[in-house]
C-alpha atoms as a PDB file:
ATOM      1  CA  UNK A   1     -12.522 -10.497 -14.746  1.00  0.00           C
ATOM      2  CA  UNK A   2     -12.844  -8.406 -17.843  1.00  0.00           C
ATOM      3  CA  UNK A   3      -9.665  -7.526 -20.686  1.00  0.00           C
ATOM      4  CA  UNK A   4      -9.895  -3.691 -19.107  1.00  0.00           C
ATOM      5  CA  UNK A   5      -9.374  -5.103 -15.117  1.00  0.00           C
ATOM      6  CA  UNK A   6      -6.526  -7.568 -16.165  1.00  0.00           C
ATOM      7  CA  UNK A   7      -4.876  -4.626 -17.542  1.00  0.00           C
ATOM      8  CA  UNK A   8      -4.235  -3.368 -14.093  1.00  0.00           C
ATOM      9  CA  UNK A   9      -2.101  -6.250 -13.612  1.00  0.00           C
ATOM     10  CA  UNK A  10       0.115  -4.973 -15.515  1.00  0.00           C
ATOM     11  CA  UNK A  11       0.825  -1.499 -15.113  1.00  0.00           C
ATOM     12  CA  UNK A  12       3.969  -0.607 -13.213  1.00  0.00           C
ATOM     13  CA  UNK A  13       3.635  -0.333  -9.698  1.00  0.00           C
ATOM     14  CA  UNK A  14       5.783   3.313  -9.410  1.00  0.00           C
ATOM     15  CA  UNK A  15       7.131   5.918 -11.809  1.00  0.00           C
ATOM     16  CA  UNK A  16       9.783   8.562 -11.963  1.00  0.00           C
ATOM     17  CA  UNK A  17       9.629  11.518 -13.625  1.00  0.00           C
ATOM     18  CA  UNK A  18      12.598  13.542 -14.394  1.00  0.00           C
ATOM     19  CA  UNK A  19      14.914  11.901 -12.363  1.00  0.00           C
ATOM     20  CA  UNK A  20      13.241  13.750  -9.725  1.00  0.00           C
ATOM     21  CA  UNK A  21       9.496  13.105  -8.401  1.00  0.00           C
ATOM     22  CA  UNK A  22       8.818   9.725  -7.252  1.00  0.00           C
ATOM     23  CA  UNK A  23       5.314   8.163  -7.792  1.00  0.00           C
ATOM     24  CA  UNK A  24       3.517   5.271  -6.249  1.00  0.00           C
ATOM     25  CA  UNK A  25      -0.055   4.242  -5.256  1.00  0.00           C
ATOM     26  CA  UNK A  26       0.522   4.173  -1.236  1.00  0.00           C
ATOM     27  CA  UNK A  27       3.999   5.408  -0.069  1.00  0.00           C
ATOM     28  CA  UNK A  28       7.711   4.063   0.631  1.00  0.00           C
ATOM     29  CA  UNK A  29       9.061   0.671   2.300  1.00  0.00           C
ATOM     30  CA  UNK A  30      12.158   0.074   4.294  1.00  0.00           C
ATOM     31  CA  UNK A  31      12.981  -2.877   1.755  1.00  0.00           C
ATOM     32  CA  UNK A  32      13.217  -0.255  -1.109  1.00  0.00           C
ATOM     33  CA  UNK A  33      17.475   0.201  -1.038  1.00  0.00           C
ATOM     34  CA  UNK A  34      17.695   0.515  -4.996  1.00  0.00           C
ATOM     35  CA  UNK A  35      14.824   1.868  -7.472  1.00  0.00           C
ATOM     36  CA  UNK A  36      15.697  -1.172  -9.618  1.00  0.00           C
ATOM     37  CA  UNK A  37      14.130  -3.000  -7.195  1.00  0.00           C
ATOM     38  CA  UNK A  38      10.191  -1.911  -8.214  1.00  0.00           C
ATOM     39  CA  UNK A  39      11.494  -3.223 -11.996  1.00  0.00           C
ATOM     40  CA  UNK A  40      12.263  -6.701 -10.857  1.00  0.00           C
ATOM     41  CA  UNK A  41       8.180  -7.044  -8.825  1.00  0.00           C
ATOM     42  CA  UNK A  42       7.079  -9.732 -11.354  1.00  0.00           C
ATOM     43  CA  UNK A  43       4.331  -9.044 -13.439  1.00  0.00           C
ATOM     44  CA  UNK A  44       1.537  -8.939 -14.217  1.00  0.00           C
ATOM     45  CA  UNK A  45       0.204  -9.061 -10.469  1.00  0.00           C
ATOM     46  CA  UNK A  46      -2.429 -12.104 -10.480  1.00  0.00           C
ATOM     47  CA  UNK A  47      -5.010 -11.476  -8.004  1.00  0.00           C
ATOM     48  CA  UNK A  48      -7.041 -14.636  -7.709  1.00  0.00           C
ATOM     49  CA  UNK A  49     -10.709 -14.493  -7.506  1.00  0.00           C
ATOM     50  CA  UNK A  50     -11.770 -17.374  -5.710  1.00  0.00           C
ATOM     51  CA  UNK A  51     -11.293 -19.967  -2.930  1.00  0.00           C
ATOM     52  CA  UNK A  52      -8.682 -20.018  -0.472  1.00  0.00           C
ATOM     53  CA  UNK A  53      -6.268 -17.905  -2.155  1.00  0.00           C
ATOM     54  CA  UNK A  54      -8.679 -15.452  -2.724  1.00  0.00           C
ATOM     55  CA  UNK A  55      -8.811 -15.018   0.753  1.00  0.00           C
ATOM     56  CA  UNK A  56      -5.340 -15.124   1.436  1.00  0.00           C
ATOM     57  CA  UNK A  57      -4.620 -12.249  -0.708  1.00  0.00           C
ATOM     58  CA  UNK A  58      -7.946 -10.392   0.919  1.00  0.00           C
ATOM     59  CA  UNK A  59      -6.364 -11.335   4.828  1.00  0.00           C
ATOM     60  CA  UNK A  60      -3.032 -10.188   3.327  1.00  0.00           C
ATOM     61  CA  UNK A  61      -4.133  -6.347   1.838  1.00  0.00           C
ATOM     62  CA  UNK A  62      -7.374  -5.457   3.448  1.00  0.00           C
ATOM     63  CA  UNK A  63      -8.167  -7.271   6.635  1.00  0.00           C
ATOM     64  CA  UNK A  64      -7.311  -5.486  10.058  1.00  0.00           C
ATOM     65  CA  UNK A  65      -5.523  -7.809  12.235  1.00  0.00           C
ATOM     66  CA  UNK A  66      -7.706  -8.945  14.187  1.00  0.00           C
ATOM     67  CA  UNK A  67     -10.341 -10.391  11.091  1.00  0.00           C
ATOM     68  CA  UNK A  68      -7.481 -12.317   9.808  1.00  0.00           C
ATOM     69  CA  UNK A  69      -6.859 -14.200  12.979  1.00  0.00           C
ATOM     70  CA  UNK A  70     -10.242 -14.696  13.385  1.00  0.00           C
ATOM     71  CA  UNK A  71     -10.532 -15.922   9.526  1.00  0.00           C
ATOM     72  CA  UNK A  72      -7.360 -17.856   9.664  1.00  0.00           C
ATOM     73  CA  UNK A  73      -8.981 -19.697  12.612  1.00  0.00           C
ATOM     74  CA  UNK A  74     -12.370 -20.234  10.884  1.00  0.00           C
ATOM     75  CA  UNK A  75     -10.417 -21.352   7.406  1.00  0.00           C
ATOM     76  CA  UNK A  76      -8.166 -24.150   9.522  1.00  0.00           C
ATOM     77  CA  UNK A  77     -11.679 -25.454  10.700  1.00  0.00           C
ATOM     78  CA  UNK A  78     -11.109 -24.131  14.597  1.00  0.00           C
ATOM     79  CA  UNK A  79     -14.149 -23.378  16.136  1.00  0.00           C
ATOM     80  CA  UNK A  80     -13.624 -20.072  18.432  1.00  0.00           C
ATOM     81  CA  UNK A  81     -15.361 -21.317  21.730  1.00  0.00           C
ATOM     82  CA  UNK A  82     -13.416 -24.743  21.886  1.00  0.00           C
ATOM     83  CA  UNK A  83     -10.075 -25.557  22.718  1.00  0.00           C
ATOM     84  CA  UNK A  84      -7.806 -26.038  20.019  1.00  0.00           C
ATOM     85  CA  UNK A  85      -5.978 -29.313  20.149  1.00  0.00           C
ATOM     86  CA  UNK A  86      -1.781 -28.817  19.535  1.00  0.00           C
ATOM     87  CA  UNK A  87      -1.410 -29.855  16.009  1.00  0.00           C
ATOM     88  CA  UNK A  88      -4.503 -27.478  15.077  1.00  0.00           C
ATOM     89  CA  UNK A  89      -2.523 -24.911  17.596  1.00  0.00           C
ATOM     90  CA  UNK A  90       0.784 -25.301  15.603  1.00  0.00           C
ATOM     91  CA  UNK A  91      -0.937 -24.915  12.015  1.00  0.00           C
ATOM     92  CA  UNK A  92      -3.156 -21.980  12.891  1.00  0.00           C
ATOM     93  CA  UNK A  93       0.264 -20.313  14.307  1.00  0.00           C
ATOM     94  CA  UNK A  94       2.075 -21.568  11.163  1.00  0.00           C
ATOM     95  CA  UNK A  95      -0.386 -19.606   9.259  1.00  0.00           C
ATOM     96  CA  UNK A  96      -0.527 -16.605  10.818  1.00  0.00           C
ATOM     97  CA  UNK A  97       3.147 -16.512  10.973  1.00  0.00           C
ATOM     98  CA  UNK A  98       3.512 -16.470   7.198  1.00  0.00           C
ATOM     99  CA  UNK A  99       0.845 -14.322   7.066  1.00  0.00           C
ATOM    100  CA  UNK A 100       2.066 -11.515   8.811  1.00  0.00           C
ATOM    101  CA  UNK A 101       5.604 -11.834   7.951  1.00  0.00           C
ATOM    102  CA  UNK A 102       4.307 -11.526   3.839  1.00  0.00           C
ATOM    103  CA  UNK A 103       2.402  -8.355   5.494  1.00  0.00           C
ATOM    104  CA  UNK A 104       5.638  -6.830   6.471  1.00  0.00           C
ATOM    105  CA  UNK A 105       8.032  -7.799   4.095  1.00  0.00           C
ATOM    106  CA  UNK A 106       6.025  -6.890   1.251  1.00  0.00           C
ATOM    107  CA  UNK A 107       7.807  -4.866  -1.034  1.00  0.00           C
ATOM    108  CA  UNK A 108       4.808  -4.161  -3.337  1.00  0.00           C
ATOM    109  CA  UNK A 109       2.253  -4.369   0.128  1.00  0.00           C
ATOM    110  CA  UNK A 110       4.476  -1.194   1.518  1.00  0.00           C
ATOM    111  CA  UNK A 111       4.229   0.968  -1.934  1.00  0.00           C
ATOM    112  CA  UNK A 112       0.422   0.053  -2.258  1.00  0.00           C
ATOM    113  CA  UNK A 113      -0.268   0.535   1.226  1.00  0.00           C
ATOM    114  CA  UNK A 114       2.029   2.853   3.395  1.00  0.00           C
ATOM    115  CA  UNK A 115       1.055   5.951   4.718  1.00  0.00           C
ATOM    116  CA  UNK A 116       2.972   9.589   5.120  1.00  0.00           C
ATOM    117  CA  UNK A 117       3.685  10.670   8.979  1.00  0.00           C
ATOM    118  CA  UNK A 118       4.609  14.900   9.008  1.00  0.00           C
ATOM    119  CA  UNK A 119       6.093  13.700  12.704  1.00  0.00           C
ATOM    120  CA  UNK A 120       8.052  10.862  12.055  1.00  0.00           C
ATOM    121  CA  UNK A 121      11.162  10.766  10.965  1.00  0.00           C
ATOM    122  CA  UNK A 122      11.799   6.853   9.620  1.00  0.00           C
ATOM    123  CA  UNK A 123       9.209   4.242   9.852  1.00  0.00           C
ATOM    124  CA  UNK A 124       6.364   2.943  12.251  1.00  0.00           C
ATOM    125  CA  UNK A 125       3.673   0.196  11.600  1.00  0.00           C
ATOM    126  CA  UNK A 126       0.687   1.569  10.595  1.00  0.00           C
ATOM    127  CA  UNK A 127      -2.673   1.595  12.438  1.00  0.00           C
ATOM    128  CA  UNK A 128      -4.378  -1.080  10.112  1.00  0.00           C
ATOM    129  CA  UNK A 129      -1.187  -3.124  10.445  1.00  0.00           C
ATOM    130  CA  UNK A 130      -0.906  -3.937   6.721  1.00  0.00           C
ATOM    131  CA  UNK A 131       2.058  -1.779   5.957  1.00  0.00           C
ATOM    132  CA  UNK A 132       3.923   1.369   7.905  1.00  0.00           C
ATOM    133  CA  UNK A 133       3.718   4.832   8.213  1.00  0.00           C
ATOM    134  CA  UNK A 134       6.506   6.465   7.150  1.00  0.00           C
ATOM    135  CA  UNK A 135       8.352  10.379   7.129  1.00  0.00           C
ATOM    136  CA  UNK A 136       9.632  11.518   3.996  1.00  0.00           C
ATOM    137  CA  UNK A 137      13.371  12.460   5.114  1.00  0.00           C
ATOM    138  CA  UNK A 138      15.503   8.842   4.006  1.00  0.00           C
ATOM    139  CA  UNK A 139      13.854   8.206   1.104  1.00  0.00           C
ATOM    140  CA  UNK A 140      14.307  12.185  -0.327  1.00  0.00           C
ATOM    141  CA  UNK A 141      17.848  11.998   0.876  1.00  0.00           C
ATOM    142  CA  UNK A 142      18.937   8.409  -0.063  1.00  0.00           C
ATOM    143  CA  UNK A 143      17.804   8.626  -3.915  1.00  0.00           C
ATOM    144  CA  UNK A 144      18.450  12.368  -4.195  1.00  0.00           C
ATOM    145  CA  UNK A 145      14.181  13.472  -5.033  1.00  0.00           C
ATOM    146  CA  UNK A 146      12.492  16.020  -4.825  1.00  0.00           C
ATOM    147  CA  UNK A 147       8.689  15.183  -4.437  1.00  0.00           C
ATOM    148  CA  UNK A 148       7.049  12.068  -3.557  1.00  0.00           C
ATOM    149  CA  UNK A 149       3.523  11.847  -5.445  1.00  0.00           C
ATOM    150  CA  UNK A 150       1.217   9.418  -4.055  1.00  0.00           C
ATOM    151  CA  UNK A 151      -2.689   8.735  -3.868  1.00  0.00           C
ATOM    152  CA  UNK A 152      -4.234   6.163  -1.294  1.00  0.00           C
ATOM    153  CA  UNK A 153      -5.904   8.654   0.862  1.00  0.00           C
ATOM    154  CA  UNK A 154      -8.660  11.030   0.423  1.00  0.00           C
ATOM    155  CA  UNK A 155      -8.034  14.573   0.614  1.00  0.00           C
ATOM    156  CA  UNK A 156     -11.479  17.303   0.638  1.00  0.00           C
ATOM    157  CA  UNK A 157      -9.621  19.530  -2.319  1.00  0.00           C
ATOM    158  CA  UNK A 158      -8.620  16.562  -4.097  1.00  0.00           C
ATOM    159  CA  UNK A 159      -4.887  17.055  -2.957  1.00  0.00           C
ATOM    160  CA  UNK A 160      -2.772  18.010  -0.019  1.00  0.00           C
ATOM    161  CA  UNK A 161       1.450  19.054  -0.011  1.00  0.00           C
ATOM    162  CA  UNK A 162       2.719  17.332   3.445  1.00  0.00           C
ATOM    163  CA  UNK A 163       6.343  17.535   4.870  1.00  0.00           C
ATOM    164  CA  UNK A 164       7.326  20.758   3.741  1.00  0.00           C
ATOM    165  CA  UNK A 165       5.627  20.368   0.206  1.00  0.00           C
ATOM    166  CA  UNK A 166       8.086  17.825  -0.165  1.00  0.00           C
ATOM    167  CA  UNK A 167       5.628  15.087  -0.476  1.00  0.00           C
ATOM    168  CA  UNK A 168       1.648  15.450  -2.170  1.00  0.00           C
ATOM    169  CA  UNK A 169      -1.351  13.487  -1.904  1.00  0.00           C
ATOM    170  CA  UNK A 170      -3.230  13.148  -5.248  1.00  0.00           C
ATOM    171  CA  UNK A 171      -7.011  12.101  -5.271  1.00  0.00           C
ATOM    172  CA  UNK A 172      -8.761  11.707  -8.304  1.00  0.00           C
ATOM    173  CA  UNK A 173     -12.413  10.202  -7.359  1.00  0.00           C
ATOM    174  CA  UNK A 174     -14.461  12.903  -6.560  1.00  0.00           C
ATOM    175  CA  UNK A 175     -17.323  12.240  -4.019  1.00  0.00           C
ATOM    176  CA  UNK A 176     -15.774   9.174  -3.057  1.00  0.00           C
ATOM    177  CA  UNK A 177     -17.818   6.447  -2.261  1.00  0.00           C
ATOM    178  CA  UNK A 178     -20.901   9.133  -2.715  1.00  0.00           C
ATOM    179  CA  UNK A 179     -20.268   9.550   1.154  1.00  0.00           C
ATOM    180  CA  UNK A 180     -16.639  11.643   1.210  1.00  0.00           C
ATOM    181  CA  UNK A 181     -17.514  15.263   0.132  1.00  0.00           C
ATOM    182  CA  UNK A 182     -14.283  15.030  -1.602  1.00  0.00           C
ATOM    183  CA  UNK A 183     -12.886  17.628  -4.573  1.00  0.00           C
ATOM    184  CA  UNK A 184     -10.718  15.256  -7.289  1.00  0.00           C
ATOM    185  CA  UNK A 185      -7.430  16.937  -8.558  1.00  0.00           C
ATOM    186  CA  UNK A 186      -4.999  15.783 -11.202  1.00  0.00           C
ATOM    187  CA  UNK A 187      -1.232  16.685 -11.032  1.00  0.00           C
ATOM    188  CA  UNK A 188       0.350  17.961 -13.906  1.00  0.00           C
ATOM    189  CA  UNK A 189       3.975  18.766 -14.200  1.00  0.00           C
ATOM    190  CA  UNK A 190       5.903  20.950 -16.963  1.00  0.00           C
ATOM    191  CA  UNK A 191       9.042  20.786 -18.303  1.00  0.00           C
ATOM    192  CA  UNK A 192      10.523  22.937 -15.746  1.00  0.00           C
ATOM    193  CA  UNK A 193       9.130  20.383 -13.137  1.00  0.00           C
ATOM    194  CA  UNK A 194       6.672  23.073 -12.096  1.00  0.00           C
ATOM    195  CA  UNK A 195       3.332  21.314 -10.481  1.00  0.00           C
ATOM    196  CA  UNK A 196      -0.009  22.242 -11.390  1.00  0.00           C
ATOM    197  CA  UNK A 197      -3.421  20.722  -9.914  1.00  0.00           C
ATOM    198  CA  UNK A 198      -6.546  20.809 -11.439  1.00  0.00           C
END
């Protein structure tokens, strides 16, 4: 990986400005009780590049379910149409077990990855199953904010207010992919706290 990638590693993983408009990549987390918390995640965040660990991380932060049980099984050398014997049976379960319980419990997973619900109030797992869905009340409430600003999600005018403008979407990458006919915005905020998109 290139000096410009690496740097990625290192940049914080939320911000706050003002006191009063929380930012993040992908949403909230149920294991966030203190803001202090996102200063002790350890970095800078090595992603490895090859090998097993490599695939790890992918299983942990992209895969769908079901791929990483059918991965985990191909990685502990189980072949799909035979019967596993028990010690293969007790590793592969091993595995996922660890696997899924990172997914979860995943501080950093859950602000990369969570997504906003406008009908929930709380939290709900998420249809990929990385991270959860989430509604915006607790979080407001508990740490006394005003906006969440997040990205992870395209929006067509490059962003989009949810929960009673109390929480906004942020998209920069225009044309995403070149197959999402997709505006890109930038958020700017004054020193009144006043939003602005462009």
């Amino acid at each position: 990986m290139g000096f410009t990638t690496n740097c990625f590693n290192c940049l914080p993983v939320a911000a706050i400005v003002a006191g009063k408009i929380f930012c993040c990549q992908g949403g909230l987390s149920p294991d966030l009780h203190s803001l202090e918390q996102i200063q002790q995640i350890q970095r800078p965040i090595d992603v490895p590049d090859t090998g097993e660990e490599y695939l790890q991380f992918f299983l942990l932060y992209f895969a769908p379910q079901e791929l990483a049980v059918i991965a985990l099984m191909l990685l502990d050398g189980i072949r799909l149409n035979n019967k596993a014997d028990k010690q293969s049976e007790n590793r592969i379960s091993r595995s996922l077990s660890s696997l899924f319980d990172l997914r979860r419990l995943g501080l950093l997973c859950d602000l990369l990855w969570s997504d906003p619900d406008n009908d929930l109030k709380g939290w709900s797992e998420n249809d990929a199953g990385i991270s959860l869905r989430f509604g915006v009340d607790i979080f407001l409430n508990q740490h006394k904010m005003d906006l969440i600003c997040r990205a992870h999600k395209v929006v067509k005018e490059g962003y989009e207010f949810f929960a009673d403008r109390r929480l906004v979407t942020v998209f920069s990458a225009p044309n995403y992919l070149g197959s999402f006919d997709n505006a890109g915005a930038l958020m700017s905020v004054d020193k009144n706290l006043i939003c602005s998109f462009m």
